[in-house]
PDB file of N, CA and C in Angstrom:
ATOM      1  N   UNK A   1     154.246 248.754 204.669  1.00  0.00           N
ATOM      2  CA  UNK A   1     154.209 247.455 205.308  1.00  0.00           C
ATOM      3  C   UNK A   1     152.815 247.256 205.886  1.00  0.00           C
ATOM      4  N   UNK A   2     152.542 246.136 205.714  1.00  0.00           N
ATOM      5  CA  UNK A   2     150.950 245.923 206.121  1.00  0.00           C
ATOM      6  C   UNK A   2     150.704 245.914 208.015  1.00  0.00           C
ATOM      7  N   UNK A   3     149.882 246.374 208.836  1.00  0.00           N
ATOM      8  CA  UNK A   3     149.632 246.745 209.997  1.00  0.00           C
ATOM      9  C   UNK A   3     149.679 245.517 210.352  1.00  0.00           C
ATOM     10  N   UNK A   4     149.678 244.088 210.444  1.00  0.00           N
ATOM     11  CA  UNK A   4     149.520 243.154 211.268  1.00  0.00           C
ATOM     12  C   UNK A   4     150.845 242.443 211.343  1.00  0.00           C
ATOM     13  N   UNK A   5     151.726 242.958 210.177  1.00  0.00           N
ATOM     14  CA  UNK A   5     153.521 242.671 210.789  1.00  0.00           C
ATOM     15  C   UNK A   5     153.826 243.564 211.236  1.00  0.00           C
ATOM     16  N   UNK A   6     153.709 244.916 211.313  1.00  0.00           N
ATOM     17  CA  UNK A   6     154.328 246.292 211.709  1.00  0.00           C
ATOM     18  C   UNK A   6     154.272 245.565 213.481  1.00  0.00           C
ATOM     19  N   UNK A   7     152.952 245.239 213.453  1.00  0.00           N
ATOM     20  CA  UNK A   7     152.164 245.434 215.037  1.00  0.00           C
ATOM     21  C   UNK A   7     153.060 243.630 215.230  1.00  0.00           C
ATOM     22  N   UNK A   8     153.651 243.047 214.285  1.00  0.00           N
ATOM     23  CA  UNK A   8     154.176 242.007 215.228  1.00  0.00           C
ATOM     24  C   UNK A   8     155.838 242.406 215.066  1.00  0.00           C
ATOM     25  N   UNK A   9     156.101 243.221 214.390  1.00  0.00           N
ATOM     26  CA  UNK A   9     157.573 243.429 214.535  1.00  0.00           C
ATOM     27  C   UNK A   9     157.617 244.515 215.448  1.00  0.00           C
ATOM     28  N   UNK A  10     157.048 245.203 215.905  1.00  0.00           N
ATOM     29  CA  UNK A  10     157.100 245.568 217.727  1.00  0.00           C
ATOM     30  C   UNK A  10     156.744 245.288 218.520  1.00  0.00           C
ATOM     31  N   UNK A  11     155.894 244.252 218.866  1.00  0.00           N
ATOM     32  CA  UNK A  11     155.755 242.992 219.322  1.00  0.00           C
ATOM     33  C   UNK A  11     157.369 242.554 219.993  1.00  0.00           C
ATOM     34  N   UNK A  12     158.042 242.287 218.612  1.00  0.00           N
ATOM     35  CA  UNK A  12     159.110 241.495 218.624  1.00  0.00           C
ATOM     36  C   UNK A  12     160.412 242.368 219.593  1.00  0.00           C
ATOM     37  N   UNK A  13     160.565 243.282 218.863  1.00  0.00           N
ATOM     38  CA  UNK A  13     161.352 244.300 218.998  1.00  0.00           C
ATOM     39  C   UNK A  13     161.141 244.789 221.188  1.00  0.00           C
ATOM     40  N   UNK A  14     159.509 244.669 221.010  1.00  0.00           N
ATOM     41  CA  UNK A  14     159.559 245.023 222.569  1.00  0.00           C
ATOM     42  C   UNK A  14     160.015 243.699 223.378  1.00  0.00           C
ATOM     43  N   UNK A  15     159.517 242.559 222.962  1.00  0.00           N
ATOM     44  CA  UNK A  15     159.848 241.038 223.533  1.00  0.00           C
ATOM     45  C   UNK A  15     161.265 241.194 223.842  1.00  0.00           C
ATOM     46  N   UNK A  16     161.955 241.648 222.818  1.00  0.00           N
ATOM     47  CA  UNK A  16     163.863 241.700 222.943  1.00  0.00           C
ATOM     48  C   UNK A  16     163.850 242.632 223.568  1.00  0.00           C
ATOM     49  N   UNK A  17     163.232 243.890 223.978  1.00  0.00           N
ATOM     50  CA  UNK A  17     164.179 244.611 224.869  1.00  0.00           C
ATOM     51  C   UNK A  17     163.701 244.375 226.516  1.00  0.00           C
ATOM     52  N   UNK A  18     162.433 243.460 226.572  1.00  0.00           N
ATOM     53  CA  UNK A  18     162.609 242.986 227.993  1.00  0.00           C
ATOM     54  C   UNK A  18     163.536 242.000 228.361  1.00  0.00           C
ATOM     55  N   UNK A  19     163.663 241.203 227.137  1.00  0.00           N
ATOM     56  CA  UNK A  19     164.925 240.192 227.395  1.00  0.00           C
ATOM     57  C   UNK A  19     166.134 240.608 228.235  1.00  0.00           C
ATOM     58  N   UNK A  20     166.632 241.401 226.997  1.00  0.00           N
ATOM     59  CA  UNK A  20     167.560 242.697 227.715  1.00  0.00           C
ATOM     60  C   UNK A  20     167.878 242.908 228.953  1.00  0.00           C
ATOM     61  N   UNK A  21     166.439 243.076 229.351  1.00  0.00           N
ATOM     62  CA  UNK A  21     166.468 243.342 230.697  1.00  0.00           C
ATOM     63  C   UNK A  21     166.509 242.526 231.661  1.00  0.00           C
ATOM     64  N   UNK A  22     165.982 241.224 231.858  1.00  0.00           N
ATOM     65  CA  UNK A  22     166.090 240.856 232.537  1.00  0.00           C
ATOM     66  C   UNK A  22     167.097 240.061 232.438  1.00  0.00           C
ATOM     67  N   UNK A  23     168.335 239.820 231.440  1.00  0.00           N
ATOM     68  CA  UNK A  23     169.642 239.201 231.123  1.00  0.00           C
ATOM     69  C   UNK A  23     170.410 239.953 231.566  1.00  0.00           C
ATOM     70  N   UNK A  24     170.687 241.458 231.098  1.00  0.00           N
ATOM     71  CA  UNK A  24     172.038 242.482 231.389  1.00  0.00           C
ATOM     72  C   UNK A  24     171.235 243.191 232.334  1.00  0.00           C
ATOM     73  N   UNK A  25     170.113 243.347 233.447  1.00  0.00           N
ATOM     74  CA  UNK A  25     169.770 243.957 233.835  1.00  0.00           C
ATOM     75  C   UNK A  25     169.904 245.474 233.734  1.00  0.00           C
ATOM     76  N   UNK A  26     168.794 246.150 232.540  1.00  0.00           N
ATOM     77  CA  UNK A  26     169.210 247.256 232.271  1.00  0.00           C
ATOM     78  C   UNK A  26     167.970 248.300 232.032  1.00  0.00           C
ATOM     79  N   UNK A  27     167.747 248.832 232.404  1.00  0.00           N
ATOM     80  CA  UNK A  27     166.621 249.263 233.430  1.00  0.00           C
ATOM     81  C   UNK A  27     165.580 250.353 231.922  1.00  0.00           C
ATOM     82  N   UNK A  28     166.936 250.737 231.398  1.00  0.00           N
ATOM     83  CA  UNK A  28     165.969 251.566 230.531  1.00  0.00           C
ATOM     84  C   UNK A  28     165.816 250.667 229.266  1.00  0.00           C
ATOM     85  N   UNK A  29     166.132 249.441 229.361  1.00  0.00           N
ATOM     86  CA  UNK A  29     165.363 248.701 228.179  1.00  0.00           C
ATOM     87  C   UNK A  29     163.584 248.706 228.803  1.00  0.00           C
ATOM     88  N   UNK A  30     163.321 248.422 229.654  1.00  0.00           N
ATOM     89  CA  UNK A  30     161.775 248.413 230.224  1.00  0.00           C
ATOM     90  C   UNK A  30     161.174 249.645 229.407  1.00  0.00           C
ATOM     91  N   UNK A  31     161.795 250.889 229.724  1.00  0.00           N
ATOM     92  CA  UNK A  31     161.129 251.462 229.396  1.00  0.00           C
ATOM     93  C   UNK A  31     161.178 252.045 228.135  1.00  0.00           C
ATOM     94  N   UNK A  32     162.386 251.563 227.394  1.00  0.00           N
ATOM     95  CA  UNK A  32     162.009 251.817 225.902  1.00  0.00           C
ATOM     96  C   UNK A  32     161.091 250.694 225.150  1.00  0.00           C
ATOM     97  N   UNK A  33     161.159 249.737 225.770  1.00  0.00           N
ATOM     98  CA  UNK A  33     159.802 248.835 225.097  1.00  0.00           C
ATOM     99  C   UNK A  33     158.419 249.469 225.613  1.00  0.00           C
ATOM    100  N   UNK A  34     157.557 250.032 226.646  1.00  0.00           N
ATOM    101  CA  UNK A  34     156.636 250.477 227.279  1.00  0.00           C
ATOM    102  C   UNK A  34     156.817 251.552 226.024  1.00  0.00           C
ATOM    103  N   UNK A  35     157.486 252.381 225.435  1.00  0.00           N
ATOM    104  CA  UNK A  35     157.797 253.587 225.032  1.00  0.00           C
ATOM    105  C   UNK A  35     157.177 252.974 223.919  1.00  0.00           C
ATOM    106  N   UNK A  36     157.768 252.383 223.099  1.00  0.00           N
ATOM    107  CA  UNK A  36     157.711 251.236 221.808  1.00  0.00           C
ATOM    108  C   UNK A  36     156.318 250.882 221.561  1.00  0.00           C
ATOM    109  N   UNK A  37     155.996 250.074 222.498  1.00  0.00           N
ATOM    110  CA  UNK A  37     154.523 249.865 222.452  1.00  0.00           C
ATOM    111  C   UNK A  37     153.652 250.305 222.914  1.00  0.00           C
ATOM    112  N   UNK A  38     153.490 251.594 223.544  1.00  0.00           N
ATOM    113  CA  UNK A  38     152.326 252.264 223.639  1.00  0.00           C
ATOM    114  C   UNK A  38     152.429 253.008 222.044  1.00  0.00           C
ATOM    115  N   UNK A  39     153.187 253.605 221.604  1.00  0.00           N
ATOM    116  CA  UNK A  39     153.364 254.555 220.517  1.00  0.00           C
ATOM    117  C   UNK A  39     153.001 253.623 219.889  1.00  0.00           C
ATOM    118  N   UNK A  40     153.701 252.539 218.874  1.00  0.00           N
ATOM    119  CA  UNK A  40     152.501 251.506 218.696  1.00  0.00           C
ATOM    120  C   UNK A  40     151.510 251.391 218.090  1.00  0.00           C
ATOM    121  N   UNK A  41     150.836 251.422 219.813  1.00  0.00           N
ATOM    122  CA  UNK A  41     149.245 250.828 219.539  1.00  0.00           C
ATOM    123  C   UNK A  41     148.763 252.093 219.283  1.00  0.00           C
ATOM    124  N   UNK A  42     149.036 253.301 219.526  1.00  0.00           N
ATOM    125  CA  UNK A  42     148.571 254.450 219.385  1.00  0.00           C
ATOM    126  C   UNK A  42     148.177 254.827 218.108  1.00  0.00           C
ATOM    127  N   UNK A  43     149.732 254.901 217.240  1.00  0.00           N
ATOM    128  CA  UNK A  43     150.105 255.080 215.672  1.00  0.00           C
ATOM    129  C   UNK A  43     150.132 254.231 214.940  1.00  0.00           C
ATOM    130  N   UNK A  44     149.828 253.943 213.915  1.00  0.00           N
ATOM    131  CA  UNK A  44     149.658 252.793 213.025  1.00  0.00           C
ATOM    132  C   UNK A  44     151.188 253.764 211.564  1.00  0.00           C
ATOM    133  N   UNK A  45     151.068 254.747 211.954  1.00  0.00           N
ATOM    134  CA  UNK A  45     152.255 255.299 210.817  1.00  0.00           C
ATOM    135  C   UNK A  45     153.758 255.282 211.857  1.00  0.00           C
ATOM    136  N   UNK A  46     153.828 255.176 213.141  1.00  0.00           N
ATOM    137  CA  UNK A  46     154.808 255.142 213.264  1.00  0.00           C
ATOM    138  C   UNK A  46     155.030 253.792 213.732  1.00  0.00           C
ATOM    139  N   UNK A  47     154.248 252.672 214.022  1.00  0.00           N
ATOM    140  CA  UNK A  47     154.638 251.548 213.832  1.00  0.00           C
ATOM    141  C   UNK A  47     154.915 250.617 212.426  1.00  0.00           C
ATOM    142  N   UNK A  48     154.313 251.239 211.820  1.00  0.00           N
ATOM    143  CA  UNK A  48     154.751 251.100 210.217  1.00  0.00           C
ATOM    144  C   UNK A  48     156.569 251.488 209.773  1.00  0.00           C
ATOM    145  N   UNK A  49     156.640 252.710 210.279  1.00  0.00           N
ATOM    146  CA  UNK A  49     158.078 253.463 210.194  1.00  0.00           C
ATOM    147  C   UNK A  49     158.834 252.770 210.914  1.00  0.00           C
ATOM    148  N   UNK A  50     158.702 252.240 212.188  1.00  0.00           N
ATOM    149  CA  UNK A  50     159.575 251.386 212.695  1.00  0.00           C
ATOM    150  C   UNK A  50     159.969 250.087 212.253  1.00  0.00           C
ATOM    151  N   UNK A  51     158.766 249.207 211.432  1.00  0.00           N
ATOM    152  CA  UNK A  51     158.734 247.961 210.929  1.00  0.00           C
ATOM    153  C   UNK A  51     159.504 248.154 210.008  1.00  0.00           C
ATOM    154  N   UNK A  52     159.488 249.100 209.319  1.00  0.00           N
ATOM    155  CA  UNK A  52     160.729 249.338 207.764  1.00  0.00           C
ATOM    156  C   UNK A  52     161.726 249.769 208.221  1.00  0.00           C
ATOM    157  N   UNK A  53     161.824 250.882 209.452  1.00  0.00           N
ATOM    158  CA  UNK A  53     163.480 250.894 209.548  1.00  0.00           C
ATOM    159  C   UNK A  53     164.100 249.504 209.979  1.00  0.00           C
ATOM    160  N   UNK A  54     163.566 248.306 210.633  1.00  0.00           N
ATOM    161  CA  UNK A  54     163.826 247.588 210.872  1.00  0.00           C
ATOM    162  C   UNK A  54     164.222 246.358 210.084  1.00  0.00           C
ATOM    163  N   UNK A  55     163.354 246.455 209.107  1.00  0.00           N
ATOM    164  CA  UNK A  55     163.491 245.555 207.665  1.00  0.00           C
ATOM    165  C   UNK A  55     164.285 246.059 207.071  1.00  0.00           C
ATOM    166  N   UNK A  56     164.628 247.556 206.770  1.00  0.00           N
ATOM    167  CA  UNK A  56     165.988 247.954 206.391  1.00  0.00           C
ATOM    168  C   UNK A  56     167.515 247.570 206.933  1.00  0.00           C
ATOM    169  N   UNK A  57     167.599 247.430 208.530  1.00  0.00           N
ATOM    170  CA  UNK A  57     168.589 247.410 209.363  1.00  0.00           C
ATOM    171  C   UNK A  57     168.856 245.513 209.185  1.00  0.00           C
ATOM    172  N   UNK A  58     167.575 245.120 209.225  1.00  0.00           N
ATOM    173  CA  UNK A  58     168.012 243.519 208.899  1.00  0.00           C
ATOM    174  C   UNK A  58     168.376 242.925 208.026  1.00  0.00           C
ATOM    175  N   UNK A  59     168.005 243.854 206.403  1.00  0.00           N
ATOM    176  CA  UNK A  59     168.453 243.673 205.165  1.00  0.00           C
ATOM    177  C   UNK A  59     170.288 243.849 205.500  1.00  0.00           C
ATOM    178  N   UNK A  60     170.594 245.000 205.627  1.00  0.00           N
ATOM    179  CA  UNK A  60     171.481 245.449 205.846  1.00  0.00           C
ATOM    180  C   UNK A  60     173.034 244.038 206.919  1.00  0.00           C
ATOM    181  N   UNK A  61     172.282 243.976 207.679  1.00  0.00           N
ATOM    182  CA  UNK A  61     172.785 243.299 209.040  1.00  0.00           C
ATOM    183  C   UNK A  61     173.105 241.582 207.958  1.00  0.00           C
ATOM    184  N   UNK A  62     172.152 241.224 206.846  1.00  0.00           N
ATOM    185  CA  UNK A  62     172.315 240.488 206.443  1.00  0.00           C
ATOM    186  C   UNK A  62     173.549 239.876 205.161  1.00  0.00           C
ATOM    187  N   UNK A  63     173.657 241.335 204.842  1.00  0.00           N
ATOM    188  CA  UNK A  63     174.616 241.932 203.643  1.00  0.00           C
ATOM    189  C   UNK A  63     175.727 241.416 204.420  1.00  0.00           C
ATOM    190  N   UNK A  64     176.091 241.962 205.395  1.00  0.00           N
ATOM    191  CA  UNK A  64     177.400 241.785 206.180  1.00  0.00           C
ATOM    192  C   UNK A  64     177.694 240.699 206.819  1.00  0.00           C
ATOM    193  N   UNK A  65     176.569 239.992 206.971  1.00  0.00           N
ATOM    194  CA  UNK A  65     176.747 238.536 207.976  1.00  0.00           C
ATOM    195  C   UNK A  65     176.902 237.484 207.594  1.00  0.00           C
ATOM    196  N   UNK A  66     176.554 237.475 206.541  1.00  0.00           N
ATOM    197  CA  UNK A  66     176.763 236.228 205.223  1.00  0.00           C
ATOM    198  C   UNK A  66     178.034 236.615 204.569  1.00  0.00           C
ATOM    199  N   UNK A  67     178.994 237.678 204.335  1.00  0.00           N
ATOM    200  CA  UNK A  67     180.113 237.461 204.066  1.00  0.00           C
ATOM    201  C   UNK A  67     181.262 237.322 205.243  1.00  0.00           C
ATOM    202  N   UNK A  68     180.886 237.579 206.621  1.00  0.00           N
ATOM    203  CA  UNK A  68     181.694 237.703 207.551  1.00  0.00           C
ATOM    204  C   UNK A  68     181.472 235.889 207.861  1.00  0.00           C
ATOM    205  N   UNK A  69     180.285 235.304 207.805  1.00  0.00           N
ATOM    206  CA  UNK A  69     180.269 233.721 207.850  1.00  0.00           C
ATOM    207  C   UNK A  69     180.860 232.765 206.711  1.00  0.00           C
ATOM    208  N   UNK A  70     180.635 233.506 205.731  1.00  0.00           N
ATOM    209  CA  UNK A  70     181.650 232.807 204.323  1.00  0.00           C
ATOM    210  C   UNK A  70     182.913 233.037 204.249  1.00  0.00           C
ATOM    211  N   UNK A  71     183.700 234.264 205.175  1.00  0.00           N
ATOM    212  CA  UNK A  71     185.265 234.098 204.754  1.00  0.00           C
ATOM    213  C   UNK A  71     185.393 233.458 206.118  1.00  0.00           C
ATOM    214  N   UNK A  72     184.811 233.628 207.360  1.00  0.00           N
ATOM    215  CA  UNK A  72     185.341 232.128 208.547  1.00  0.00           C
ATOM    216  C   UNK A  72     184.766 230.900 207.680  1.00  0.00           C
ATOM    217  N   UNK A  73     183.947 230.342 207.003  1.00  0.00           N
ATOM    218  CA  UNK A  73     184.557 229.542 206.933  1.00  0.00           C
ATOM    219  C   UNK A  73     185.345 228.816 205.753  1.00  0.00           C
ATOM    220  N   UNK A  74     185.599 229.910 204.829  1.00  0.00           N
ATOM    221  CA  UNK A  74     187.350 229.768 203.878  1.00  0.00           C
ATOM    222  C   UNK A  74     188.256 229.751 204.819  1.00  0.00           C
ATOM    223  N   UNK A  75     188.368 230.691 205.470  1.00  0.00           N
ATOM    224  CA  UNK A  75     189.949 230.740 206.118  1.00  0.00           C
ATOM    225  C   UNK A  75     189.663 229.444 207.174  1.00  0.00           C
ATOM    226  N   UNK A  76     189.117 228.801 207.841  1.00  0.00           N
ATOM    227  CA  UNK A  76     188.907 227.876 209.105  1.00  0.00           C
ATOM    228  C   UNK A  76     188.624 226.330 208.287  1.00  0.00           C
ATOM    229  N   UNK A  77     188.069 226.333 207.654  1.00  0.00           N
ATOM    230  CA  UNK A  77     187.613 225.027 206.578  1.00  0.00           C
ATOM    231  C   UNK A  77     188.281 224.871 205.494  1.00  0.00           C
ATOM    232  N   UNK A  78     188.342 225.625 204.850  1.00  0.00           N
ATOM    233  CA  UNK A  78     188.689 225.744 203.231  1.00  0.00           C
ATOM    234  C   UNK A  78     189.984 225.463 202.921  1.00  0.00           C
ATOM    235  N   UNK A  79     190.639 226.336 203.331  1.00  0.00           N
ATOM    236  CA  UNK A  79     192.105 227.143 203.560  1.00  0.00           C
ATOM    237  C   UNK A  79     192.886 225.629 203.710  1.00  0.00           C
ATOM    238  N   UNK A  80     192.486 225.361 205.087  1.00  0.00           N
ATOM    239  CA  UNK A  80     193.467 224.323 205.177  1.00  0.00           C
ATOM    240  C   UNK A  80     193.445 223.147 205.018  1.00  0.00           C
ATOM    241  N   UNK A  81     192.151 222.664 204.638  1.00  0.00           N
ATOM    242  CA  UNK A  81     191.555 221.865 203.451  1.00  0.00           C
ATOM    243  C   UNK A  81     192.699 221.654 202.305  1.00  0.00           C
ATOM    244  N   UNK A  82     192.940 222.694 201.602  1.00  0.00           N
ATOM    245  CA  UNK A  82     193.369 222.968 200.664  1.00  0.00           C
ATOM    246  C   UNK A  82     194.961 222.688 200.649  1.00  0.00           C
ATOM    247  N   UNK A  83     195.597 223.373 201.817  1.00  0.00           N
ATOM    248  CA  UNK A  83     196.663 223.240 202.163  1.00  0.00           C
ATOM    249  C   UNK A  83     197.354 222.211 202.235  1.00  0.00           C
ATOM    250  N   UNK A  84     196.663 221.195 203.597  1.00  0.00           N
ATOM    251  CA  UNK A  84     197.101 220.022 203.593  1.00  0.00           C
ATOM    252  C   UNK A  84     197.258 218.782 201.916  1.00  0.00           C
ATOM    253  N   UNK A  85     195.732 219.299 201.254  1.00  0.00           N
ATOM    254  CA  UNK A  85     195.850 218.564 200.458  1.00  0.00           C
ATOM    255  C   UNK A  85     197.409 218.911 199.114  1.00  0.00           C
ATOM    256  N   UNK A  86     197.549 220.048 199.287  1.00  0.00           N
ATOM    257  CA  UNK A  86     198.329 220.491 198.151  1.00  0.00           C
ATOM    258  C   UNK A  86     199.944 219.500 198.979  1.00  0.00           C
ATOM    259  N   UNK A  87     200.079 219.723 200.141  1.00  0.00           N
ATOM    260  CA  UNK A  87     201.402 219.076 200.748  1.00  0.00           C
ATOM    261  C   UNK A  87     201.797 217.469 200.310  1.00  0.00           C
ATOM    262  N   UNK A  88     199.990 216.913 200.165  1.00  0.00           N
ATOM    263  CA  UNK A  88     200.299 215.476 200.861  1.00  0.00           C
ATOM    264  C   UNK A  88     199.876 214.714 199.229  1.00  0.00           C
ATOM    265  N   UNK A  89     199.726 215.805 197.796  1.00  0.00           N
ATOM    266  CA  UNK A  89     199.612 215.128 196.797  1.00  0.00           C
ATOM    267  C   UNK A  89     200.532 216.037 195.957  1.00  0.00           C
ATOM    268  N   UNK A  90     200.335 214.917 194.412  1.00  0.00           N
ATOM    269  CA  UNK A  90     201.388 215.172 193.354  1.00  0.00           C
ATOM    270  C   UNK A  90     201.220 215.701 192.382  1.00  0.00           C
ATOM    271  N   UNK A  91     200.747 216.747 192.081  1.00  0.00           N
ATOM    272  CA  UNK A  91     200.185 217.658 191.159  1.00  0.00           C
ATOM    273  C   UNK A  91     199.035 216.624 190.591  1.00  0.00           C
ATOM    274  N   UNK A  92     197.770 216.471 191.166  1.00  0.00           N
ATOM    275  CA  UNK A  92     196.896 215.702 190.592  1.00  0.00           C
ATOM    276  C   UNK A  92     196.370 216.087 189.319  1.00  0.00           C
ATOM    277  N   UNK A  93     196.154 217.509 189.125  1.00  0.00           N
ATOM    278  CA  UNK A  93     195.847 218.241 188.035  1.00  0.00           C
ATOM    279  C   UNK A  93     196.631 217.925 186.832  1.00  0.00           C
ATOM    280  N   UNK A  94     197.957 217.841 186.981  1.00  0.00           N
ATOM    281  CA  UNK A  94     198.884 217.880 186.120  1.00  0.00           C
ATOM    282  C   UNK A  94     199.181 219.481 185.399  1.00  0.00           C
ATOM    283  N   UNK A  95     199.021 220.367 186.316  1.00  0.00           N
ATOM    284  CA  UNK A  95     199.372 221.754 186.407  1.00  0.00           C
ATOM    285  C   UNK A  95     200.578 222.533 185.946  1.00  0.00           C
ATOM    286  N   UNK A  96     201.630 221.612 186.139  1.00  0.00           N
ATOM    287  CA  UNK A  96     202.508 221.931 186.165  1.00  0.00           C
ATOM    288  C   UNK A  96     203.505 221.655 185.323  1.00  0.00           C
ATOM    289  N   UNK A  97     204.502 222.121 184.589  1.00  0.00           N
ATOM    290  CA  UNK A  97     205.068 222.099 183.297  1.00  0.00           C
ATOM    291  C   UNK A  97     206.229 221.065 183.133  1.00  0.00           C
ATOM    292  N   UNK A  98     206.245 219.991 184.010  1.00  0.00           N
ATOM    293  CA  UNK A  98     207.183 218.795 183.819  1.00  0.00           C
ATOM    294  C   UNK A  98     206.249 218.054 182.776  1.00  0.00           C
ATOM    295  N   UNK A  99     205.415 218.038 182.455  1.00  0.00           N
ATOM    296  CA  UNK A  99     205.467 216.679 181.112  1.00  0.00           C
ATOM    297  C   UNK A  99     205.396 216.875 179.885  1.00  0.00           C
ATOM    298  N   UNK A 100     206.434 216.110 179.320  1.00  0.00           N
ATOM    299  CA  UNK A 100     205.835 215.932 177.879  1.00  0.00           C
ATOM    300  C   UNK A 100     204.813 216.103 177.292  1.00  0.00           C
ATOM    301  N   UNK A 101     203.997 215.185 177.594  1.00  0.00           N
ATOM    302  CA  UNK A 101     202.647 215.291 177.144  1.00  0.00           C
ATOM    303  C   UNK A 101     201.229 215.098 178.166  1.00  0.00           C
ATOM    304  N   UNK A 102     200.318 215.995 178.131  1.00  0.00           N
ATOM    305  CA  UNK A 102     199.214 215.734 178.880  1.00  0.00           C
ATOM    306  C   UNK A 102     198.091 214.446 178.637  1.00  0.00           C
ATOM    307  N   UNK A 103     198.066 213.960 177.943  1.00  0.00           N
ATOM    308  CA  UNK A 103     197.759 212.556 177.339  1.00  0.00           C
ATOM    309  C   UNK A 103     198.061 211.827 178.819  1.00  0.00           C
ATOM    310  N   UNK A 104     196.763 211.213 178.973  1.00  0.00           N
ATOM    311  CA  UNK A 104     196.778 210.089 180.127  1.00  0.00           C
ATOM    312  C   UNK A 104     196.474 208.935 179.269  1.00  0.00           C
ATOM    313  N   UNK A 105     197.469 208.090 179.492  1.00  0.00           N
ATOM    314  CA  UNK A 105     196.877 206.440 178.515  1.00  0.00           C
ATOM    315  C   UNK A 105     196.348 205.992 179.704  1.00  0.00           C
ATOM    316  N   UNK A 106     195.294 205.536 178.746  1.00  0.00           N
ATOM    317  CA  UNK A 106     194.320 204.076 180.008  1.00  0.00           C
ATOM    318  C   UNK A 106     194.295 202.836 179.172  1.00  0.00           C
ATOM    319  N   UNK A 107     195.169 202.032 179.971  1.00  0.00           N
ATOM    320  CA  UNK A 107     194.705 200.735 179.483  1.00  0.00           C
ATOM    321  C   UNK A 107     193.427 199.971 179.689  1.00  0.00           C
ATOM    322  N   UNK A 108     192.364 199.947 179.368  1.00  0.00           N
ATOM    323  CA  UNK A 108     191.277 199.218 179.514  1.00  0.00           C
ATOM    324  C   UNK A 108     190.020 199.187 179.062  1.00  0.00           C
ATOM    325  N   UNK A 109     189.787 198.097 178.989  1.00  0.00           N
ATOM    326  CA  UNK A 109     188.436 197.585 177.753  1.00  0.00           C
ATOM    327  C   UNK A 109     187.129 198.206 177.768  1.00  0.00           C
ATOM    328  N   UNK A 110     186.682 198.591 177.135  1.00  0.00           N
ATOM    329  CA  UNK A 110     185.452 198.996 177.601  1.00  0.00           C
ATOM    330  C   UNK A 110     184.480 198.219 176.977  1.00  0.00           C
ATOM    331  N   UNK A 111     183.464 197.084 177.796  1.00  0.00           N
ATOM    332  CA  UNK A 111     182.448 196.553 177.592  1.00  0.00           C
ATOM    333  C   UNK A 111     181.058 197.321 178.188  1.00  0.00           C
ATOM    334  N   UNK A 112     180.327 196.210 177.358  1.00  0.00           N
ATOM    335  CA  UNK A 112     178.809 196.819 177.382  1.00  0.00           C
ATOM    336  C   UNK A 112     178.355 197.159 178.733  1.00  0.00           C
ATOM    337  N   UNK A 113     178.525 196.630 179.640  1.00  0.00           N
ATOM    338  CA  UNK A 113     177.875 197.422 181.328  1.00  0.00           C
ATOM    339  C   UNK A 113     178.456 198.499 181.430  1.00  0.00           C
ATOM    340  N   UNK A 114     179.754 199.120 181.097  1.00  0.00           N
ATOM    341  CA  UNK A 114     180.227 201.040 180.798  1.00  0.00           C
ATOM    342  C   UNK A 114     179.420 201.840 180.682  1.00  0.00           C
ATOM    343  N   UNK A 115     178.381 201.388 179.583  1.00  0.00           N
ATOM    344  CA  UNK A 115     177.378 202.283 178.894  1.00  0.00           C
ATOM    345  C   UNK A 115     176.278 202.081 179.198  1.00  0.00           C
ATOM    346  N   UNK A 116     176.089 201.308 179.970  1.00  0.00           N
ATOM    347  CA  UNK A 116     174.329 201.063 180.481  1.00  0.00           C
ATOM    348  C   UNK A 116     173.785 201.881 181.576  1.00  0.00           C
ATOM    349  N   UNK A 117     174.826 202.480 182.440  1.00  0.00           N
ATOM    350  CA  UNK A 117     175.086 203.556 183.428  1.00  0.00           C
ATOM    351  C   UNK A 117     175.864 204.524 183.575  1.00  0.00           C
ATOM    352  N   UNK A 118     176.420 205.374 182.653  1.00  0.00           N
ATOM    353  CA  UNK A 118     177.288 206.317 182.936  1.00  0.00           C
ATOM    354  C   UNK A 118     177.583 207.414 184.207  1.00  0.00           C
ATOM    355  N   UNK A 119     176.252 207.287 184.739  1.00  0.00           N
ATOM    356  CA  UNK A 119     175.960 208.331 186.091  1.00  0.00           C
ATOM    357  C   UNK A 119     176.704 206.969 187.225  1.00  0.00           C
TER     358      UNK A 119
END
């Protein structure tokens, strides 16, 4: 990873754990950011190592968060979307094995403005 994101993704990483602190008041976030960024500015290989375990953990964090946000919202949106509609119509599809024939007749003319726009 190139040194001028490493050095802003602990940057970042220290920014959040003062947050931390001064939200949940929690005393050894202070000093694991001080910890964080002196090592750091010190090391350029272990701020590198941290920037990738981190890009790893967010890859990761991302895998899982995008399917835990796509089945809320099937089951919360979708679901009953679906539901209601199946209650409150009549096999719109024509799915189902009552007809004769699947053949929809349409009665009606088709003139020249039909075809001048199909979209």
């Amino acid at each position: 990873m190139k040194t001028a994101n490493a050095s802003a993704t602990l940057l970042v990483i220290c920014t959040g754990l003062l947050v931390l602190h001064v939200v949940c008041a929690w005393p050894w976030a202070v000093y694991a950011a001080l910890v964080l960024g002196l090592l750091g500015i010190l090391s350029h290989s272990f701020s590198n190592a941290v920037a990738t375990i981190w890009m790893k953990l967010a890859y990761g964090m991302s895998l899982i968060s995008s399917s835990i946000v796509l089945g809320i919202v099937f089951y919360l949106v979708l679901l009953p979307v679906a539901l209601v509609a199946r209650m409150f119509t009549k096999d719109p599809l024509m799915l189902s094995r009552n007809y004769a024939t699947y053949f929809v007749k349409i009665d009606k003319t088709v003139d020249k403005k039909d075809l001048e726009k199909p979209w």
